[in-house]
Protein backbone atom coordinates (compact mmCIF):
# COMPACT_ATOMS: atom_id res chain seq x y z
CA UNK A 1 22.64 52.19 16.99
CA UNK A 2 25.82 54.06 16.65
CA UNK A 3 29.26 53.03 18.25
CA UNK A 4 30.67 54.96 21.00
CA UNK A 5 34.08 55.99 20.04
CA UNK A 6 37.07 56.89 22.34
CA UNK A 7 40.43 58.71 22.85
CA UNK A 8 43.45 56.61 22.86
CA UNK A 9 45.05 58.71 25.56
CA UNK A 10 47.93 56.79 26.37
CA UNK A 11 49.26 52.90 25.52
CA UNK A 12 51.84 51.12 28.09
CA UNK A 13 53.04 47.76 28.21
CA UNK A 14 51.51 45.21 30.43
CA UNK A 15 53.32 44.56 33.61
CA UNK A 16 53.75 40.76 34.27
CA UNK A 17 55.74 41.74 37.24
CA UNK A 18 58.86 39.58 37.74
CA UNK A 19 57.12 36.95 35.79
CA UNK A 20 58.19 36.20 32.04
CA UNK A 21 55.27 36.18 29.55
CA UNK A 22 53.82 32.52 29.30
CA UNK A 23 55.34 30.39 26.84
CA UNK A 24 53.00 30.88 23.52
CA UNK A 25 51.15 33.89 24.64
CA UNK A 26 51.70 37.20 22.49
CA UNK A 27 53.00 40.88 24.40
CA UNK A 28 50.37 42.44 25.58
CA UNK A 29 49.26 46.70 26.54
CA UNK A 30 46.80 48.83 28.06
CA UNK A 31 45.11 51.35 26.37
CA UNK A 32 43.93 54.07 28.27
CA UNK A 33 40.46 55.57 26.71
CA UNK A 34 38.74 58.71 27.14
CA UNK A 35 35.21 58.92 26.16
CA UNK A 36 33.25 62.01 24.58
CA UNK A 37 31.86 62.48 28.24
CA UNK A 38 35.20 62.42 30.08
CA UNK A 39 34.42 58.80 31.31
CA UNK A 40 38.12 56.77 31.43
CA UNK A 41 38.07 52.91 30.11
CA UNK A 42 41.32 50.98 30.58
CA UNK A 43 41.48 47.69 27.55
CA UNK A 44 44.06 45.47 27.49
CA UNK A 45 44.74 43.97 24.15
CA UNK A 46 47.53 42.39 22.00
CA UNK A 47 50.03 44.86 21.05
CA UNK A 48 50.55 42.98 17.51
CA UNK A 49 46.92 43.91 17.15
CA UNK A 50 47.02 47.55 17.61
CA UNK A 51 49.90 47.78 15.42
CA UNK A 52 48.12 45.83 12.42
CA UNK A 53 45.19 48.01 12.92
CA UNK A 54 47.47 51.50 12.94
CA UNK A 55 46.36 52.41 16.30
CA UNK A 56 48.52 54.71 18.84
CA UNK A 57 47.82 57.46 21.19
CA UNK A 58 45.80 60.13 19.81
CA UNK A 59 43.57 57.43 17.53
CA UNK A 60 39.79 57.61 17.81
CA UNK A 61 38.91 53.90 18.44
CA UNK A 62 35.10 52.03 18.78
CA UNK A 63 34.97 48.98 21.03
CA UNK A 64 33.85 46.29 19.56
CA UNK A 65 34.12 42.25 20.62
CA UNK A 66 36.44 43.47 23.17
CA UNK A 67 38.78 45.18 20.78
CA UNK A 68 39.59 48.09 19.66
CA UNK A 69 38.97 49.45 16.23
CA UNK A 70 39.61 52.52 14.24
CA UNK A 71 36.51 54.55 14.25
């Protein structure tokens, strides 16, 4: 079965509100997704991951283990 892949349409950071980020936990963002059918999906992920894996806006991704991949 093939993946569906997405749109990286736009990445923003997280918003902990007026909270600091918990004591060991890593930044997180939200990546907005388009898919081929117009359908939105909203992930939110580690932003150390996304940069490891060379993804930004404008990257076709596949969701996979609930992350995001290049496709």
């Amino acid at each position: 079965m093939e993946e569906e892949s997405y749109l990286v349409e736009q990445i923003q950071e997280d918003d902990y509100g007026c909270e600091e980020l918990p004591e060991g936990e890593k930044p997180k963002v939200l990546c907005v997704l388009r898919a081929k059918d117009g359908t939105q999906r909203i992930v939110r992920m580690e932003d150390d991951l996304l940069l490891e894996r060379k993804i930004d806006a404008g990257s076709r991704v596949v969701l996979r283990n609930h992350g995001l991949f290049p496709a």
